[in-house]
PDB file of N, CA and C in Angstrom:
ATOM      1  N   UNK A   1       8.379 138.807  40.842  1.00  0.00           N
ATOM      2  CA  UNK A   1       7.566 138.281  41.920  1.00  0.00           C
ATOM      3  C   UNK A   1       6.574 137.287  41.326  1.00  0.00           C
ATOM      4  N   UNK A   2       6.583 136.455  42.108  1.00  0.00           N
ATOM      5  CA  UNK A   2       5.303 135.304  41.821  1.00  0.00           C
ATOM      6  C   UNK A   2       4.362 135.321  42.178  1.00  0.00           C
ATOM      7  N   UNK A   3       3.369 135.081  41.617  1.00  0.00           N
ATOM      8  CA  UNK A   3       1.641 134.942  42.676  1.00  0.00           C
ATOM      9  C   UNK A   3       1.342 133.396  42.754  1.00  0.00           C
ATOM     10  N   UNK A   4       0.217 133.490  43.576  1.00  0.00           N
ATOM     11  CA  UNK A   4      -1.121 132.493  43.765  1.00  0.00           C
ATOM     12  C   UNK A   4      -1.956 132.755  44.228  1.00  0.00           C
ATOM     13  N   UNK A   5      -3.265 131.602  43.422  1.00  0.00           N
ATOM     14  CA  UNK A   5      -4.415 132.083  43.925  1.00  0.00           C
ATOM     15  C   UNK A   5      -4.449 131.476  44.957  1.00  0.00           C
ATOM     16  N   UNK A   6      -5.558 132.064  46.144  1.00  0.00           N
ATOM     17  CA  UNK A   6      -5.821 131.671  47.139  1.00  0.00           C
ATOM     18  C   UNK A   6      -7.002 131.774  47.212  1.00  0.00           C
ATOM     19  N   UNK A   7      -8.111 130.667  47.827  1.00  0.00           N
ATOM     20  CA  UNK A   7      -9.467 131.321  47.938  1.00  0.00           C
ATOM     21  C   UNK A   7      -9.624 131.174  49.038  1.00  0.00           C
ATOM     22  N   UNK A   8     -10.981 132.296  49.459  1.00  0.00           N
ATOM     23  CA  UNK A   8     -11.300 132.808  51.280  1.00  0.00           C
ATOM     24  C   UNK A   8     -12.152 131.633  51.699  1.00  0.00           C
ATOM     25  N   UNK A   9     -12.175 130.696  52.702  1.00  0.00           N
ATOM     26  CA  UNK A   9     -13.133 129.566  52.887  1.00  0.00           C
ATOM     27  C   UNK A   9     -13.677 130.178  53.778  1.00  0.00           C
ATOM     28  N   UNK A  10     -14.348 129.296  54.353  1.00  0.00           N
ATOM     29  CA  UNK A  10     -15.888 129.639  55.787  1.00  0.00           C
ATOM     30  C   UNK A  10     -14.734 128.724  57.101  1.00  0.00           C
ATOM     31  N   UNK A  11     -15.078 129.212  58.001  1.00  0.00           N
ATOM     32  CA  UNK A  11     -14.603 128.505  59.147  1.00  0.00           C
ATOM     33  C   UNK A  11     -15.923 128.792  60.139  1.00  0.00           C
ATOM     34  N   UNK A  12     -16.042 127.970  60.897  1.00  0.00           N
ATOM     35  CA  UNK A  12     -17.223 128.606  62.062  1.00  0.00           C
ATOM     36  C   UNK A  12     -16.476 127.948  62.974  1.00  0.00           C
ATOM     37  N   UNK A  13     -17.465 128.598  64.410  1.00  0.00           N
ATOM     38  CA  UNK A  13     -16.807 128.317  65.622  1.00  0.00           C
ATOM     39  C   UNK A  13     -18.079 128.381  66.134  1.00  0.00           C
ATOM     40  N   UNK A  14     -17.811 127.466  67.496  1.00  0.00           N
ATOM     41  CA  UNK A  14     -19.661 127.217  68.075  1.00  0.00           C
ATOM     42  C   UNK A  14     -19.202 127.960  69.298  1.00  0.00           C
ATOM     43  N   UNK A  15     -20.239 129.021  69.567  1.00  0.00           N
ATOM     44  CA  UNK A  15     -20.901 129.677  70.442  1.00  0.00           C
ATOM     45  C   UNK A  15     -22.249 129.048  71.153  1.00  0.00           C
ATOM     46  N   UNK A  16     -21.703 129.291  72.550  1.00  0.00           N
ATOM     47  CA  UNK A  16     -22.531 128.499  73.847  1.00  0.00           C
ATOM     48  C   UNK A  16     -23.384 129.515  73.873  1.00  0.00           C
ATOM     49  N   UNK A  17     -24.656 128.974  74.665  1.00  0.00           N
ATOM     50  CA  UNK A  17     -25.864 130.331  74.882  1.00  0.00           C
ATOM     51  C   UNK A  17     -25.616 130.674  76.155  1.00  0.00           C
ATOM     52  N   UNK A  18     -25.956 132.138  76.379  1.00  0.00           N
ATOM     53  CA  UNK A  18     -25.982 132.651  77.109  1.00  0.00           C
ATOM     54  C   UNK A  18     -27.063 132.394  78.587  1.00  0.00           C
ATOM     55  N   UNK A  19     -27.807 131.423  78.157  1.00  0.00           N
ATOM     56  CA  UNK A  19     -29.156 131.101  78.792  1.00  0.00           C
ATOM     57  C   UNK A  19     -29.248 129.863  78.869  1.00  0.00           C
ATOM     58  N   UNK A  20     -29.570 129.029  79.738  1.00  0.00           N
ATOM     59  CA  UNK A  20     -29.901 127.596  79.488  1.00  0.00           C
ATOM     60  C   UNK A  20     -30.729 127.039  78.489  1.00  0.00           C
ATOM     61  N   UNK A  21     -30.763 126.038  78.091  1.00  0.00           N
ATOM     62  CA  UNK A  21     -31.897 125.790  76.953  1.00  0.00           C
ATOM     63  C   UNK A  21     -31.885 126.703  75.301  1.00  0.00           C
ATOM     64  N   UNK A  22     -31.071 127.997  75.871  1.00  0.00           N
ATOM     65  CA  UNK A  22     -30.880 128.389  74.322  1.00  0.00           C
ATOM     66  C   UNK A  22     -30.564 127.262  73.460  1.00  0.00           C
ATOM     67  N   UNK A  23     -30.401 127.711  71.583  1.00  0.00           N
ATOM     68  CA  UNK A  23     -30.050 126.950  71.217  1.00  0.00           C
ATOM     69  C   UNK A  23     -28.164 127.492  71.205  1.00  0.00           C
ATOM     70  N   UNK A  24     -27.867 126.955  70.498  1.00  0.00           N
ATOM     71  CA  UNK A  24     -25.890 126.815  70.202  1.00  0.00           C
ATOM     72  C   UNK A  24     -25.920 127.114  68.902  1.00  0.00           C
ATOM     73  N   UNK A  25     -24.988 127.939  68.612  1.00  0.00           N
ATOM     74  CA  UNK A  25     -24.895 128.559  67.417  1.00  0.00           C
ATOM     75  C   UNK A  25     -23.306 128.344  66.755  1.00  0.00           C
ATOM     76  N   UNK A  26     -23.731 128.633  65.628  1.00  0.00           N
ATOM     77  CA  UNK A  26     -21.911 128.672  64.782  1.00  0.00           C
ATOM     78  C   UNK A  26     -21.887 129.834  64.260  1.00  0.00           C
ATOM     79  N   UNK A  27     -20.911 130.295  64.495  1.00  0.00           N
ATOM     80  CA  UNK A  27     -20.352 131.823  63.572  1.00  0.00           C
ATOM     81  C   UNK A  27     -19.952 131.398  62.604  1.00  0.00           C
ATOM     82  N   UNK A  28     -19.812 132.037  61.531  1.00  0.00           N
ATOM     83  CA  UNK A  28     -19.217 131.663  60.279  1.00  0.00           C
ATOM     84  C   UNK A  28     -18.527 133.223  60.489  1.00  0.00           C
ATOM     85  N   UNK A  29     -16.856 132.376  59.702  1.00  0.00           N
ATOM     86  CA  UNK A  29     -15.867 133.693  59.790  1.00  0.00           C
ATOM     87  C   UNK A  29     -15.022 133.702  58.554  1.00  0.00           C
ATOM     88  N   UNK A  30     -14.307 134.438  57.982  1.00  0.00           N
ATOM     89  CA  UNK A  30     -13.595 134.247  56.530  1.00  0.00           C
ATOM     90  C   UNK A  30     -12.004 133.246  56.787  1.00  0.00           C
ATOM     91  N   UNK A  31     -11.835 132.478  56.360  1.00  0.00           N
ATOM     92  CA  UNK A  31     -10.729 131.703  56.517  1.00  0.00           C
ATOM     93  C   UNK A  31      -9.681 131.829  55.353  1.00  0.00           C
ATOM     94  N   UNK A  32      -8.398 131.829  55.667  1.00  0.00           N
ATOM     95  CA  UNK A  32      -7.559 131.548  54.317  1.00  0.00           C
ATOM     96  C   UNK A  32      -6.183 130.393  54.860  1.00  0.00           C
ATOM     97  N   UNK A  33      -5.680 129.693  54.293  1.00  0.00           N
ATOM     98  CA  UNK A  33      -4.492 129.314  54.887  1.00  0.00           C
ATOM     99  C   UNK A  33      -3.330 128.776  53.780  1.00  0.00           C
ATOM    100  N   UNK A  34      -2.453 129.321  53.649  1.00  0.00           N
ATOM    101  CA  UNK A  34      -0.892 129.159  52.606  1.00  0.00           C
ATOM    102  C   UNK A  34      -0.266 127.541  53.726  1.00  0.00           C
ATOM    103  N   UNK A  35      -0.546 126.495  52.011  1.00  0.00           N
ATOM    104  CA  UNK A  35       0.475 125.467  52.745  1.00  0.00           C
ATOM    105  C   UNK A  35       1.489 124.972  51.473  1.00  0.00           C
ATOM    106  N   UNK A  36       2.547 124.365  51.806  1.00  0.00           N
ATOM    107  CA  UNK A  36       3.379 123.791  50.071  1.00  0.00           C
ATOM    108  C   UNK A  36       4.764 123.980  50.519  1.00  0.00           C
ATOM    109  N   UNK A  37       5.546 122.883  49.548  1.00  0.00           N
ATOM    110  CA  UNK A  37       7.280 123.339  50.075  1.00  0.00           C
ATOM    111  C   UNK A  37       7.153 124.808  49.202  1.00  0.00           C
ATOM    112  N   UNK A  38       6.826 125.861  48.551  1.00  0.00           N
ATOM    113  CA  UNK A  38       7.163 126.876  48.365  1.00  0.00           C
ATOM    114  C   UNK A  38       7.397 127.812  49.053  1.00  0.00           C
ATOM    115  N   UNK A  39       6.625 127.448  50.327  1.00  0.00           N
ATOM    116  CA  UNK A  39       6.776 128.563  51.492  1.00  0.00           C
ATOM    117  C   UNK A  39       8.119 128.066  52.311  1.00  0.00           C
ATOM    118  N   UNK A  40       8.932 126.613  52.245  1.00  0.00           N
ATOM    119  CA  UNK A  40      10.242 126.943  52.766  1.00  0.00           C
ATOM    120  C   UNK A  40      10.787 127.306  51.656  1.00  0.00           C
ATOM    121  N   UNK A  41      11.107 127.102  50.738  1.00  0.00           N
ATOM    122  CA  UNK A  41      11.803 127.897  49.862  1.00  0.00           C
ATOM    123  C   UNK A  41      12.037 129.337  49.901  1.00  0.00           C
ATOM    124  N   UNK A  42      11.274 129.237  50.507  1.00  0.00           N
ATOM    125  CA  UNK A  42      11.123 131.271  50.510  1.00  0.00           C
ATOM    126  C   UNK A  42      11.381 132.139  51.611  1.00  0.00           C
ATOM    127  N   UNK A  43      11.936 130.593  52.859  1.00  0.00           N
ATOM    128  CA  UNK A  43      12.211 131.065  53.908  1.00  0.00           C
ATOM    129  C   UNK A  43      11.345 130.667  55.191  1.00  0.00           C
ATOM    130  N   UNK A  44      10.538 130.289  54.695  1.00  0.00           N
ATOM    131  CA  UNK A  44       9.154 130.144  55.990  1.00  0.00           C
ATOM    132  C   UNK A  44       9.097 128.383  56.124  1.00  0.00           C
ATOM    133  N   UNK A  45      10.185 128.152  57.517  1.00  0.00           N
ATOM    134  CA  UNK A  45      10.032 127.224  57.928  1.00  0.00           C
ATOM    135  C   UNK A  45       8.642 126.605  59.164  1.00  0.00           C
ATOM    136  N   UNK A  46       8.728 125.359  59.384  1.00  0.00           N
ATOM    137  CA  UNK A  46       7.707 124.966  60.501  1.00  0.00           C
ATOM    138  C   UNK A  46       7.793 125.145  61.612  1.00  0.00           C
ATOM    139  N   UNK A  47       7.471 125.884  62.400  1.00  0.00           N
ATOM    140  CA  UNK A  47       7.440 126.281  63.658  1.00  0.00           C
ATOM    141  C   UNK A  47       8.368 127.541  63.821  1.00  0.00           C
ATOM    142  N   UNK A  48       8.191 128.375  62.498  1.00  0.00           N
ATOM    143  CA  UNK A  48       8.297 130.163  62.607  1.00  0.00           C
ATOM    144  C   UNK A  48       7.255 130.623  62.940  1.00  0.00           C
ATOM    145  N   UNK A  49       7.482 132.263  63.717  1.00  0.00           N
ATOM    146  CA  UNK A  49       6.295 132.870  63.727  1.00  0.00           C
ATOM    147  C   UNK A  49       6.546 133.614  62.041  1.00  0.00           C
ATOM    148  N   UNK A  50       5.010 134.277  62.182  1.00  0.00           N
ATOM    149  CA  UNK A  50       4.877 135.295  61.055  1.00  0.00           C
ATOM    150  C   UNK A  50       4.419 136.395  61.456  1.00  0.00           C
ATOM    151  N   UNK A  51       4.878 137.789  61.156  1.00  0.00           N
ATOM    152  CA  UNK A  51       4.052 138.591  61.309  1.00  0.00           C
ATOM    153  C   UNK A  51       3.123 139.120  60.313  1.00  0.00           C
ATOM    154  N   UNK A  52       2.060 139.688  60.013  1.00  0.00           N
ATOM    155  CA  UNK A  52       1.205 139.857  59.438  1.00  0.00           C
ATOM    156  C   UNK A  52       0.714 140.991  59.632  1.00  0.00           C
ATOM    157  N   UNK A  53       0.917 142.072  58.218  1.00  0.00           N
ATOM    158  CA  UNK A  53       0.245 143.492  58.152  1.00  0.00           C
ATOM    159  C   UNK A  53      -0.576 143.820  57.073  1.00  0.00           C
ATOM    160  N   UNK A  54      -1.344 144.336  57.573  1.00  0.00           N
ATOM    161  CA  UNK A  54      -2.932 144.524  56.777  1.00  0.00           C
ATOM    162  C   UNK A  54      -3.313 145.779  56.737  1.00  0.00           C
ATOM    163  N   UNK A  55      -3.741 146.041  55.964  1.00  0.00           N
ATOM    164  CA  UNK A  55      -4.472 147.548  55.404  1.00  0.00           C
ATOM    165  C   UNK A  55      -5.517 146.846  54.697  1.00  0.00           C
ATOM    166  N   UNK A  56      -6.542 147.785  53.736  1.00  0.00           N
ATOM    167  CA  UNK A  56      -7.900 147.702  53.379  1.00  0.00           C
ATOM    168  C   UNK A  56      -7.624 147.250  52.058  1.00  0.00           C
ATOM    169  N   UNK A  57      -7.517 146.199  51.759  1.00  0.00           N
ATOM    170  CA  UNK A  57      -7.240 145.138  50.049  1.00  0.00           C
ATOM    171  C   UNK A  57      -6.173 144.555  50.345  1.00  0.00           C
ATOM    172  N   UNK A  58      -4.941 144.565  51.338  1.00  0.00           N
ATOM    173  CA  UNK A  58      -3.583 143.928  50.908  1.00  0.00           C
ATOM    174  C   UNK A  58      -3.144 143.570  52.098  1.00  0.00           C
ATOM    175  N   UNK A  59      -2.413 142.537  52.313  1.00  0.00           N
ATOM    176  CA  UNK A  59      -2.202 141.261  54.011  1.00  0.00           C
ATOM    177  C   UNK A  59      -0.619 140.786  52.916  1.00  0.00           C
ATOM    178  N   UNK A  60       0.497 141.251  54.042  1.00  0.00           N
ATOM    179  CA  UNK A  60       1.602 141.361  53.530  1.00  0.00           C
ATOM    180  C   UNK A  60       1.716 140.593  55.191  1.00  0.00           C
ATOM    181  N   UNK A  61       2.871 139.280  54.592  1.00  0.00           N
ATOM    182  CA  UNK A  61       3.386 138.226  55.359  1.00  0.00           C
ATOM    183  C   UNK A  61       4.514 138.559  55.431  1.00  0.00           C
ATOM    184  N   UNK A  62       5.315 138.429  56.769  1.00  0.00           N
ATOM    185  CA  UNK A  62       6.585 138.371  56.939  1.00  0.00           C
ATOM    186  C   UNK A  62       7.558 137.612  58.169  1.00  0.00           C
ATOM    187  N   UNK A  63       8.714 137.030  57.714  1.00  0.00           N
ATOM    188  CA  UNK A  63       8.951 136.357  59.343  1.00  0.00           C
ATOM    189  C   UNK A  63       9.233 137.368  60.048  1.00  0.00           C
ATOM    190  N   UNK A  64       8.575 137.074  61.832  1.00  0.00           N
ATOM    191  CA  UNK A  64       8.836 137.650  62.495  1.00  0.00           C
ATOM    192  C   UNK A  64      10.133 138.091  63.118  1.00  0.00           C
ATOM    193  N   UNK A  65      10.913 139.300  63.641  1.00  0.00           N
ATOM    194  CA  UNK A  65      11.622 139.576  64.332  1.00  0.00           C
ATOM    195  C   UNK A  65      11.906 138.780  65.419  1.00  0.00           C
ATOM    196  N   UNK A  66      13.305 138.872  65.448  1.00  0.00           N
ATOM    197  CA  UNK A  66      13.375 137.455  66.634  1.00  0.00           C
ATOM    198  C   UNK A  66      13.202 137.998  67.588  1.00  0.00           C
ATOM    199  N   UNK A  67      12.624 137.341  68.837  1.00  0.00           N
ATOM    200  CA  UNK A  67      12.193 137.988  70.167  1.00  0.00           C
ATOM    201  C   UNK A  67      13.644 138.609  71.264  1.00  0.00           C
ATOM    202  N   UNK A  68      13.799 139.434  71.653  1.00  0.00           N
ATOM    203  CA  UNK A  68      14.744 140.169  72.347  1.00  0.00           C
ATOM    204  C   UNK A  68      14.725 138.718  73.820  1.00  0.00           C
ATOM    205  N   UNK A  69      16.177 138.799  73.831  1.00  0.00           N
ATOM    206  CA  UNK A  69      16.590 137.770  74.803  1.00  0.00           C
ATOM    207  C   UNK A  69      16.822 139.042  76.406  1.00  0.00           C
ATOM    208  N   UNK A  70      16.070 138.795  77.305  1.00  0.00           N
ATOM    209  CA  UNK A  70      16.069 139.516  77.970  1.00  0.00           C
ATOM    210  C   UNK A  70      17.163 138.743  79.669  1.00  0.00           C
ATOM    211  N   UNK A  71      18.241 139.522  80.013  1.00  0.00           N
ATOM    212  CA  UNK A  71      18.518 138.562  80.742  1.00  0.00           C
ATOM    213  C   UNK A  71      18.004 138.293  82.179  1.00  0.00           C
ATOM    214  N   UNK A  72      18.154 136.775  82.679  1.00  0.00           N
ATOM    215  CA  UNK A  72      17.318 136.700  83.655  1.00  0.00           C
ATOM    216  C   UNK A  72      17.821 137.104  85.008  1.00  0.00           C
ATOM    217  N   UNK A  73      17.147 138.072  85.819  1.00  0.00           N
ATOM    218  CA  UNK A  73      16.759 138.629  86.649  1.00  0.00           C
ATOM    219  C   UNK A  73      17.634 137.536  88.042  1.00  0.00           C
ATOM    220  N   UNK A  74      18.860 137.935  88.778  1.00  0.00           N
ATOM    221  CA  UNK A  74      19.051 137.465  89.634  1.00  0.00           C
ATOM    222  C   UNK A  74      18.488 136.920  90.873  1.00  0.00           C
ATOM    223  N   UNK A  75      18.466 135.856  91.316  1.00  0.00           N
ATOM    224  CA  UNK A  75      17.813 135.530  92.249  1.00  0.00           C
ATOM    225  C   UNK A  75      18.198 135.974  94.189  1.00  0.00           C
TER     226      UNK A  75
END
């Protein structure tokens, strides 16, 4: 298996006030994002989903299950 580093960046997002005249605020939130042809190589094309499972230290990526084709409902 191969690694890389990845580091956690800042992302914020602006929050409106609740009140007129408040001020407007930014959240700051932990960001990460995997980009490079290594990730098609490995299977992970553009415009796949991913699913993503997490426990407490470890975020394990995987392509998603393809969505169940459900048939459509006669009219």
């Amino acid at each position: 298996m191969k690694s890389k580093l990845i580091k956690v960046i800042t992302s914020s997002r602006l929050t409106y006030p609740k009140k007129p005249f408040d001020d407007t605020k930014y959240i700051r939130t932990p960001k990460t994002q995997l980009e490079g042809n290594w990730l098609e190589s490995l299977g992970f094309h553009i415009g796949d989903r991913l699913q993503v499972d997490y426990e407490e230290g470890s975020i394990h990526i995987h392509p998603a299950p393809p969505e169940p084709d459900y048939p459509a409902e006669p009219a």
